[in-house]
Protein backbone atom coordinates (compact mmCIF):
# COMPACT_ATOMS: atom_id res chain seq x y z
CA UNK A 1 -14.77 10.77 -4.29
CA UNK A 2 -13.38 10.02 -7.99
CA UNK A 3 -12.35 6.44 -8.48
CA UNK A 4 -9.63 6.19 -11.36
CA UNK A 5 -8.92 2.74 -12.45
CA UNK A 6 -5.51 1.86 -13.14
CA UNK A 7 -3.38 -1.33 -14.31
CA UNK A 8 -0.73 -1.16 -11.18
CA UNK A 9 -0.60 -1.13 -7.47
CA UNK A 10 -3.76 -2.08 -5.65
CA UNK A 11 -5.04 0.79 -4.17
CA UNK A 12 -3.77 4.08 -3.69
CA UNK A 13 -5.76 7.52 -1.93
CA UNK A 14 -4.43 11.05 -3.53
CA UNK A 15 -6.84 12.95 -1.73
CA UNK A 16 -8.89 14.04 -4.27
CA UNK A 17 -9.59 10.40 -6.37
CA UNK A 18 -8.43 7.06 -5.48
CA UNK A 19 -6.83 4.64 -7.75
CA UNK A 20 -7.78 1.18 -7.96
CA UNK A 21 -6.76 -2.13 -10.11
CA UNK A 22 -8.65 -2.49 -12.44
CA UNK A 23 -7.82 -6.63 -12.28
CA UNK A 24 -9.93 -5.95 -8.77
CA UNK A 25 -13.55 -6.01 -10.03
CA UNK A 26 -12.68 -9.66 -10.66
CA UNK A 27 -12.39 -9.65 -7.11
CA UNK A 28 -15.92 -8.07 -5.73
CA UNK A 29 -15.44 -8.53 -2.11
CA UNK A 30 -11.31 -7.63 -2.32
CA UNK A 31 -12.68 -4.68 -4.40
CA UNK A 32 -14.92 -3.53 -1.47
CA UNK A 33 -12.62 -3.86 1.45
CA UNK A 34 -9.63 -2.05 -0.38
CA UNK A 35 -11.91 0.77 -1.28
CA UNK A 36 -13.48 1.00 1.91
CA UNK A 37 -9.40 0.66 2.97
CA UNK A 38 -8.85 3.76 0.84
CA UNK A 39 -11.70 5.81 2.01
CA UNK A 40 -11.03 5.66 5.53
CA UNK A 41 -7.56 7.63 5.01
CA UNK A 42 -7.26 11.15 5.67
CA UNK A 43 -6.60 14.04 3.25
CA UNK A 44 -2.89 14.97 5.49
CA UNK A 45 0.23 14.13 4.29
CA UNK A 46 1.42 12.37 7.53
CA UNK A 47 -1.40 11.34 10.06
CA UNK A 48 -1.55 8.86 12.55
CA UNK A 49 -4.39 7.44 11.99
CA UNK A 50 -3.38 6.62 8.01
CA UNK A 51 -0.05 5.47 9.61
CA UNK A 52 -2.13 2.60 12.16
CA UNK A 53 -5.04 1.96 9.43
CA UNK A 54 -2.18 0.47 7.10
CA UNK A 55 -0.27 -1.41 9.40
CA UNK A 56 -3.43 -2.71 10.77
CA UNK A 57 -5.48 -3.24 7.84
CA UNK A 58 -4.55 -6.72 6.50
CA UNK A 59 -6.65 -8.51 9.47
CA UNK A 60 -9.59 -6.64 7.97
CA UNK A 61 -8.93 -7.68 4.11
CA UNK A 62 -6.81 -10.98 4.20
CA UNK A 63 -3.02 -10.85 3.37
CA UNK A 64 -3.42 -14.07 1.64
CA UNK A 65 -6.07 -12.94 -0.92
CA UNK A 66 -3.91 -9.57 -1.63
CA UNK A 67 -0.71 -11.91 -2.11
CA UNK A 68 -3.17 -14.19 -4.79
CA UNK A 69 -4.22 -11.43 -6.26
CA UNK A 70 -0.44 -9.92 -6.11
CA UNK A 71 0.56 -13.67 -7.88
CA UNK A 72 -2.02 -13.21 -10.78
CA UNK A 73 -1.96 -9.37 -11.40
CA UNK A 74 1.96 -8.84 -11.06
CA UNK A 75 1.70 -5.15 -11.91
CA UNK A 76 0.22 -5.06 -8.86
CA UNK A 77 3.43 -5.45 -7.05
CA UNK A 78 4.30 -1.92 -7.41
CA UNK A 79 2.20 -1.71 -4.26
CA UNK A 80 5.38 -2.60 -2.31
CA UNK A 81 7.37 -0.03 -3.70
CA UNK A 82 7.72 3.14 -1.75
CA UNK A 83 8.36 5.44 -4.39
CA UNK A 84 7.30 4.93 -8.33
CA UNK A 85 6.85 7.16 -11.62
CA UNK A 86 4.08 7.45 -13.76
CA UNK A 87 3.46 9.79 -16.60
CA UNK A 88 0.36 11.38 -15.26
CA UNK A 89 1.70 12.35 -12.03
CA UNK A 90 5.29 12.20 -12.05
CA UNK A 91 7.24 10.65 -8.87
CA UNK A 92 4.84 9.49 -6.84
CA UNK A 93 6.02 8.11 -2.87
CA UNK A 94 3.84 6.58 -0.03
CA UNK A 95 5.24 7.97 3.04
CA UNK A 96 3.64 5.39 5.31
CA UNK A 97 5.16 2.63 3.23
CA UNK A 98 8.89 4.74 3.87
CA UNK A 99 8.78 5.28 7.53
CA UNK A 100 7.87 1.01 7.25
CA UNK A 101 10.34 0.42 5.53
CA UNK A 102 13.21 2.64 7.39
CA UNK A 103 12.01 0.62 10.88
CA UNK A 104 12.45 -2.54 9.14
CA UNK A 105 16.17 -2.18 7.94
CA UNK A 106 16.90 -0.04 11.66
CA UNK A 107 15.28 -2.96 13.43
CA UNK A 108 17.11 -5.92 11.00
CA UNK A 109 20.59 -3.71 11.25
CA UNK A 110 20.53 -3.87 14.76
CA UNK A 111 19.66 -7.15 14.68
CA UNK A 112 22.34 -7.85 12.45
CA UNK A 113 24.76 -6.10 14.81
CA UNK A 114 24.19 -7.38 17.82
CA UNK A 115 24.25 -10.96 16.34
CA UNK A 116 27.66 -10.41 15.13
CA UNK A 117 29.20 -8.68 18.05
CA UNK A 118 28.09 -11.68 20.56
C-alpha cells in the first residue's frame, strides 16, 4: 500500500494509501506501531472491526507517547478532529472518530441531566 507523508494528523487509512506525519520518522518505533495501526483497518466505510481496533489501539502504541508527540508536532492535533479540509481531497471525516464523539456528549448529557434533576 502507498504511504503519503503529510505535515498533519498522525495517521490516517484512505483505502488505497495511508497518510502518515512526516514529524513520525523521528519517532521509529511510534512510526511502526501507527502504521502497523493503519494497516490493520479495512477497506469499508463502517466496519466493526475498524470501529474496536481504534478504541482499543492505544494499549498497543502508548497514549502518552502520541500525546508527546501531539505536544511537539501540534499539527498533529488535527487527529482529534472528526471532520477537516484539505486541498487535495476536499472535506475529509473519520466516521469512527464521529460515532465517538456523539456517545461522548449522549453519555456526558445524560450525565448532566440526571445530575441536575436530583
Amino acid at each position: 500500500m502507498d504511504i503519503r507523508y503529510v505535515n498533519w494528523g498522525i495517521g490516517n487509512n484512505f483505502g488505497k494509501y495511508i497518510e502518515l506525519n512526516k514529524n513520525l520518522k523521528l519517532y521509529p518505533q511510534l512510526h511502526d506501531a501507527i502504521l502497523k495501526h493503519e494497516l490493520s483497518h479495512t477497506d469499508k466505510f463502517i466496519a466493526v472491526k475498524d470501529f474496536k481496533l481504534d478504541l482499543n489501539e492505544d494499549k498497543k502504541i502508548g497514549a502518552f507517547d502520541i500525546l508527546r508527540f501531539m505536544f511537539w508536532h501540534p499539527k498533529a492535533l488535527t487527529q482529534l478532529l472528526p471532520l477537516y479540509w484539505t486541498r487535495k481531497k476536499g472535506f475529509v471525516y473519520d466516521i469512527n472518530l464521529t460515532i465517538m464523539y456523539i456517545i461522548l456528549i449522549v453519555l456526558l448529557s445524560s450525565s448532566v441531566i440526571i445530575g441536575l434533576s436530583l
